[in-house]
N, C-alpha and C. Protein backbone atom coordinates (compact mmCIF):
# COMPACT_ATOMS: atom_id res chain seq x y z
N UNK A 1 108.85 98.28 85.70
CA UNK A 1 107.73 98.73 86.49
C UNK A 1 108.20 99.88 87.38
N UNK A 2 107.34 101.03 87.52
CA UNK A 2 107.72 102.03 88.02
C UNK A 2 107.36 101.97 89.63
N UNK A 3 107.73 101.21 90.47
CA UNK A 3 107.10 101.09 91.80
C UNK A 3 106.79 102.19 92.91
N UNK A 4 107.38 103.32 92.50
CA UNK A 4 106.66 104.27 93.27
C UNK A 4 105.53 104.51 92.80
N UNK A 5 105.44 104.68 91.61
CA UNK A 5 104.33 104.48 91.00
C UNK A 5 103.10 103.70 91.60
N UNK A 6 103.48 102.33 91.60
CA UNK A 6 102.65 101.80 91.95
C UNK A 6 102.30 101.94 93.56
N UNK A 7 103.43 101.82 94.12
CA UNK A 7 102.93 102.60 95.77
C UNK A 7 102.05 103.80 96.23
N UNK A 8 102.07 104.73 95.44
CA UNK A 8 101.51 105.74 95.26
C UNK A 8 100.06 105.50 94.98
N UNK A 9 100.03 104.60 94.09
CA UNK A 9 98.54 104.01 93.63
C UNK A 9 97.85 103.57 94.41
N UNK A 10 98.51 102.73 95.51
CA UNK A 10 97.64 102.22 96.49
C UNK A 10 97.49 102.87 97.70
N UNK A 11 98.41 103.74 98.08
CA UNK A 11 98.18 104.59 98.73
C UNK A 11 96.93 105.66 98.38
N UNK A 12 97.09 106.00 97.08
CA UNK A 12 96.49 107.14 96.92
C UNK A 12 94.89 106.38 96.84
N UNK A 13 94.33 105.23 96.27
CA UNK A 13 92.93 104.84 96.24
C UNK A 13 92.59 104.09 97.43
N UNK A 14 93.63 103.93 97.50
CA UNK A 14 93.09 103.24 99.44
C UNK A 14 92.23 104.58 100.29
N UNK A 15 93.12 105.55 100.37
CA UNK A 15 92.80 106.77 101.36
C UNK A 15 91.37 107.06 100.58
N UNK A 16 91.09 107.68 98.97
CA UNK A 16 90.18 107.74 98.30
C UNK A 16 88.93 106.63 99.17
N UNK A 17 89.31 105.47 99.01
CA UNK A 17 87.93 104.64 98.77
C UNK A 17 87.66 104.66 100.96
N UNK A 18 89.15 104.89 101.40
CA UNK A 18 88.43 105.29 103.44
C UNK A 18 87.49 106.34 103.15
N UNK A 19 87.80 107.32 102.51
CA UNK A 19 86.97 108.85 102.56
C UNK A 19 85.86 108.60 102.01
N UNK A 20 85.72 108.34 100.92
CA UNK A 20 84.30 108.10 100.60
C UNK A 20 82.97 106.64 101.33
N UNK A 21 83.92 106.11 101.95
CA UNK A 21 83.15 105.26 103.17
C UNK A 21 82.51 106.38 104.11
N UNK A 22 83.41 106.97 104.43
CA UNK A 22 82.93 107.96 105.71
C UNK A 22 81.90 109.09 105.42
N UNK A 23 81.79 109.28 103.61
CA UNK A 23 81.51 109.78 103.28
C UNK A 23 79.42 109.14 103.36
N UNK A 24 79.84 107.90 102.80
CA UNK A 24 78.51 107.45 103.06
C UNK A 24 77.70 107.20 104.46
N UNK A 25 78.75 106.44 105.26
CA UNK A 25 78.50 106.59 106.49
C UNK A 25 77.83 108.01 106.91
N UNK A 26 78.15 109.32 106.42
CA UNK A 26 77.42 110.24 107.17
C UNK A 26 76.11 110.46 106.62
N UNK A 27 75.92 110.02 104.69
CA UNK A 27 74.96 110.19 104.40
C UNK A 27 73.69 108.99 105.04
N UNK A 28 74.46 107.92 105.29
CA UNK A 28 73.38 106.98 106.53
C UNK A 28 73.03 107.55 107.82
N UNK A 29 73.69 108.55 107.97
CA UNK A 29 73.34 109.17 109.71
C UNK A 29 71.91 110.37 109.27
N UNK A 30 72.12 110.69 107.56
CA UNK A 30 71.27 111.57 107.58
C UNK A 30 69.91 111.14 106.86
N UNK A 31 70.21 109.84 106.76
CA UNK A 31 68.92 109.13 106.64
C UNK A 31 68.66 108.86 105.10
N UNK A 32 69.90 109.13 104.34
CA UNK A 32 69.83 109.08 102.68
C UNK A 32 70.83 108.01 102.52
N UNK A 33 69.73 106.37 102.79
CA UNK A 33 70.37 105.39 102.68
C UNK A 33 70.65 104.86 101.21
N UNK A 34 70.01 104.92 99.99
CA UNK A 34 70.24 105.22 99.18
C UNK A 34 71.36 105.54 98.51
N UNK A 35 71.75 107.05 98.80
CA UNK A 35 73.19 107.84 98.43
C UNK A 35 73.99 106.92 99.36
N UNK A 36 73.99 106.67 100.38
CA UNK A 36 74.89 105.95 101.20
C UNK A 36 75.17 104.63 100.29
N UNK A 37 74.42 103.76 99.81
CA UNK A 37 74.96 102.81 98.67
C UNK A 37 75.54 103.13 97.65
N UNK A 38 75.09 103.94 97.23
CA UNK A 38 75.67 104.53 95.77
C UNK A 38 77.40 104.95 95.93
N UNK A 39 77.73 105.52 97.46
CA UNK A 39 78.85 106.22 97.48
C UNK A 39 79.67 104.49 98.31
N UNK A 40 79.21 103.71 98.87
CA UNK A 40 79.90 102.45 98.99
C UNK A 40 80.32 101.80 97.91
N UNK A 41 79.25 101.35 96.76
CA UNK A 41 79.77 100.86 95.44
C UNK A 41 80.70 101.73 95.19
N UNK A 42 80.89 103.26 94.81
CA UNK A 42 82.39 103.75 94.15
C UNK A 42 83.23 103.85 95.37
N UNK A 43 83.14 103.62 96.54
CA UNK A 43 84.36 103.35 97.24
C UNK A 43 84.87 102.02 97.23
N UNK A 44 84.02 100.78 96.84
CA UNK A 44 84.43 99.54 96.89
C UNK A 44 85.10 99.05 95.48
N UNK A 45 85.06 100.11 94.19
CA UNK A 45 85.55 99.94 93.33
C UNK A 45 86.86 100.42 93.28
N UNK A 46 86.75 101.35 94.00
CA UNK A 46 88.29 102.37 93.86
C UNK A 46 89.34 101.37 95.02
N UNK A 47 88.23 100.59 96.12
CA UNK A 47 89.71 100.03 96.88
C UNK A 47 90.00 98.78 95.91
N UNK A 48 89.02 98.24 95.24
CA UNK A 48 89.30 96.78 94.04
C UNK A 48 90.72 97.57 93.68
N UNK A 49 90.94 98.73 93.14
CA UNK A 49 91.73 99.45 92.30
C UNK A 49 92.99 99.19 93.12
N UNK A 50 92.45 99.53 94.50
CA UNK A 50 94.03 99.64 94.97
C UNK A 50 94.29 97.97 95.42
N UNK A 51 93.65 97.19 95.57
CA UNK A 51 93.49 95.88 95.94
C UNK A 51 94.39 95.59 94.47
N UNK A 52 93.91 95.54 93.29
CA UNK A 52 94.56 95.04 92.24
C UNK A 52 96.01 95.40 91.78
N UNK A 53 96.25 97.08 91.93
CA UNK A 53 97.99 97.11 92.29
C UNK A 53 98.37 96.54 93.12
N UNK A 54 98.31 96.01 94.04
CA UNK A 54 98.95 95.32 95.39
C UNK A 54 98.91 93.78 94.43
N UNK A 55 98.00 93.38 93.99
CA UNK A 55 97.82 92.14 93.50
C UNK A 55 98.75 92.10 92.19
N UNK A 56 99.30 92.39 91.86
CA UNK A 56 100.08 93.13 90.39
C UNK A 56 101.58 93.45 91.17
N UNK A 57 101.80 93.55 92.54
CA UNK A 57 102.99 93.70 93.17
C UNK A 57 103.41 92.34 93.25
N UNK A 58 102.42 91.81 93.86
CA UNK A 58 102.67 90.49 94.86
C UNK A 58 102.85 89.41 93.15
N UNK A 59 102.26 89.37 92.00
CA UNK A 59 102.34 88.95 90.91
C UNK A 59 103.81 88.88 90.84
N UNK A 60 104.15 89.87 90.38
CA UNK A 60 105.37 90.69 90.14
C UNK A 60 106.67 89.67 90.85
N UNK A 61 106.42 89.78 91.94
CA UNK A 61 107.49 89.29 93.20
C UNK A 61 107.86 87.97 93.16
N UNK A 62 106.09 87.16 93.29
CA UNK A 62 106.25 85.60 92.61
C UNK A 62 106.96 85.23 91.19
N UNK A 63 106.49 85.88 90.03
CA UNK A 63 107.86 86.21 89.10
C UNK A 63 109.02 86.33 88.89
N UNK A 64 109.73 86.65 90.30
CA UNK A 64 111.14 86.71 90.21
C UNK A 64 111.63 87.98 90.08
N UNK A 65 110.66 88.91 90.17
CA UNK A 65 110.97 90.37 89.84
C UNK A 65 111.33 91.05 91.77
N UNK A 66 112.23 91.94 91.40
CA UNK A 66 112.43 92.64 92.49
C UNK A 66 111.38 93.73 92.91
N UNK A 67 110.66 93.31 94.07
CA UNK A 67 109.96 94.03 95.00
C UNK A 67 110.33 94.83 95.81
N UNK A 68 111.31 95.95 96.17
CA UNK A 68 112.02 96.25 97.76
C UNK A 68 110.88 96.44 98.58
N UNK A 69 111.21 96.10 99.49
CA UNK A 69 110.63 96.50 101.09
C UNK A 69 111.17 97.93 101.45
N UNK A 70 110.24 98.78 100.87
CA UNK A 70 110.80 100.08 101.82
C UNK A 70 109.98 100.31 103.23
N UNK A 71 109.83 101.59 103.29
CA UNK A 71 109.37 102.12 104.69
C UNK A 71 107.85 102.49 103.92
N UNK A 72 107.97 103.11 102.65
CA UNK A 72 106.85 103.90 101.52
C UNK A 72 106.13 102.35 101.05
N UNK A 73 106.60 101.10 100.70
CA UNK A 73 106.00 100.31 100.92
C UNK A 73 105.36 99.45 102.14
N UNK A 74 105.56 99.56 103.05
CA UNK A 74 105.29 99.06 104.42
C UNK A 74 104.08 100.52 104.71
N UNK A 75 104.31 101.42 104.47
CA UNK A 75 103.03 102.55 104.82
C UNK A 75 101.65 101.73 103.73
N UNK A 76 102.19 101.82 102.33
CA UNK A 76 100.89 101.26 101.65
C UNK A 76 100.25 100.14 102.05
N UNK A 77 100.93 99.28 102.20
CA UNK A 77 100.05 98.28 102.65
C UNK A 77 99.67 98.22 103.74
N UNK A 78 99.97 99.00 104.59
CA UNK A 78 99.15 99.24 106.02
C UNK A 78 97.91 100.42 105.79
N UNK A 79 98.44 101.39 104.91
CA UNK A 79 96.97 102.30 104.46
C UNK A 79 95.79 101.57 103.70
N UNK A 80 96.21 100.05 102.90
CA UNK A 80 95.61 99.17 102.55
C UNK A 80 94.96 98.58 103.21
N UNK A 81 95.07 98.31 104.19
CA UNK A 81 94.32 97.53 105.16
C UNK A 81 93.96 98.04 106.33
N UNK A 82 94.30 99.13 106.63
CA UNK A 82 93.23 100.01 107.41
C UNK A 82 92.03 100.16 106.27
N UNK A 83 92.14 100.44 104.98
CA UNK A 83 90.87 101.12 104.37
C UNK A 83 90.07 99.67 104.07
N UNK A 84 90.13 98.50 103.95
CA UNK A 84 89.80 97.07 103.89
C UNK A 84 89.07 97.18 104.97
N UNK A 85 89.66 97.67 105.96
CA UNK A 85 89.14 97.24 107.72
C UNK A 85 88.07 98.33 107.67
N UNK A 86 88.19 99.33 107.52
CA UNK A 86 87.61 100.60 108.16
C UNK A 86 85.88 100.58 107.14
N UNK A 87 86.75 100.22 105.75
CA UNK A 87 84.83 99.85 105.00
C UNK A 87 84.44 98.42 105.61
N UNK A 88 84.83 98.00 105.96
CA UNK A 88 83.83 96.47 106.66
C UNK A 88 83.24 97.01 107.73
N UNK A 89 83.77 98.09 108.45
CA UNK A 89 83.23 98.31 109.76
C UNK A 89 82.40 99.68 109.52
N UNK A 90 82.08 99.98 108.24
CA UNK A 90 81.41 101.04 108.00
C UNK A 90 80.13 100.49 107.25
N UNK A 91 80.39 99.32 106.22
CA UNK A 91 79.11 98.69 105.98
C UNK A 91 78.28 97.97 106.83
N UNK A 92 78.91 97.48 107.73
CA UNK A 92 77.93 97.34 109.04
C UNK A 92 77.43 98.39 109.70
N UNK A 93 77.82 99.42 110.21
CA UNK A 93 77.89 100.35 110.67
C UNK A 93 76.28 100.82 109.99
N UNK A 94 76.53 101.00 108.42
CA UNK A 94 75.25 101.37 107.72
C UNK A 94 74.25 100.77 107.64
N UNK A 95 74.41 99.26 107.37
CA UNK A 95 73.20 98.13 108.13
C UNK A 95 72.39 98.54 108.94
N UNK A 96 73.22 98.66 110.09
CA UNK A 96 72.56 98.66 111.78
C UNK A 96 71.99 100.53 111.54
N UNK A 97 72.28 101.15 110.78
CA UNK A 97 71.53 102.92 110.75
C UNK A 97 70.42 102.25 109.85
N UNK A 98 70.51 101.40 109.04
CA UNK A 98 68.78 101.25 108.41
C UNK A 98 68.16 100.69 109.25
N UNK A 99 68.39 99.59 109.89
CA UNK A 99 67.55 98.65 111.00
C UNK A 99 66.93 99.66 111.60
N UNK A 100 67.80 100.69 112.50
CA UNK A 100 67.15 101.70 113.67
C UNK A 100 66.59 102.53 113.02
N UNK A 101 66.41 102.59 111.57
CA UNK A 101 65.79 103.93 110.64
C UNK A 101 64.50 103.24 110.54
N UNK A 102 64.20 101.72 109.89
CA UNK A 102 63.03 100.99 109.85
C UNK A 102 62.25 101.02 111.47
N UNK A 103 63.04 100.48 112.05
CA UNK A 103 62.90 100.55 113.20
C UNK A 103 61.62 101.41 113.85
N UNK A 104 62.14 102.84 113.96
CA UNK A 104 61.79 104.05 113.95
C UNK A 104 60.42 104.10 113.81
N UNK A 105 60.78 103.80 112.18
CA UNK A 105 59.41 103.85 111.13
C UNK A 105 57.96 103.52 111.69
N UNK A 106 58.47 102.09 112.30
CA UNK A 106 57.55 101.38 112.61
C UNK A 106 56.89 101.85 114.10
């Protein structure tokens, strides 16, 4: 197993699936709640992505296979779970912009 490889992977779709949260998040500020779902589903697929290399590490490790602890691993899984954290607090975030959008309406 090529583990930079795989570090890289989760690094790299973690950051992917933060950006396109934020991405929807702004399309909820502009009132295209809609696109704002559409761009949560492919951010919630791309962090599954990086969720499942991590899950394919941790596999790996229980196996008996050598995992190192670097510094490049200790960054991924913290860019992992900032982007875990940061879409939970962005799908709420988009909730509460439809409530005050209905809201509005009414």
């Amino acid at each position: 197993m090529d583990m930079e490889k795989e570090i890289f992977e989760i690094i790299s779709n973690g950051g992917d699936a933060k950006a396109m949260a934020y991405e929807a998040l702004e399309l909820a500020h502009e009132n295209d709640f809609q696109q704002a779902e559409e761009k949560l589903k492919e951010a919630n697929q791309t962090l599954n992505t990086a969720h499942n290399t991590q899950t394919k590490l941790i596999q790996a490790e229980l196996n008996g296979e050598g995992v190192p602890m670097t510094l490049l691993m200790v960054h991924a899984q913290d860019h992992l779970m900032a982007a875990i954290s940061e879409m939970s607090l962005i799908e709420n975030m988009i909730k509460l912009l439809n409530r005050i959008s209905e809201l509005e309406k009414n």
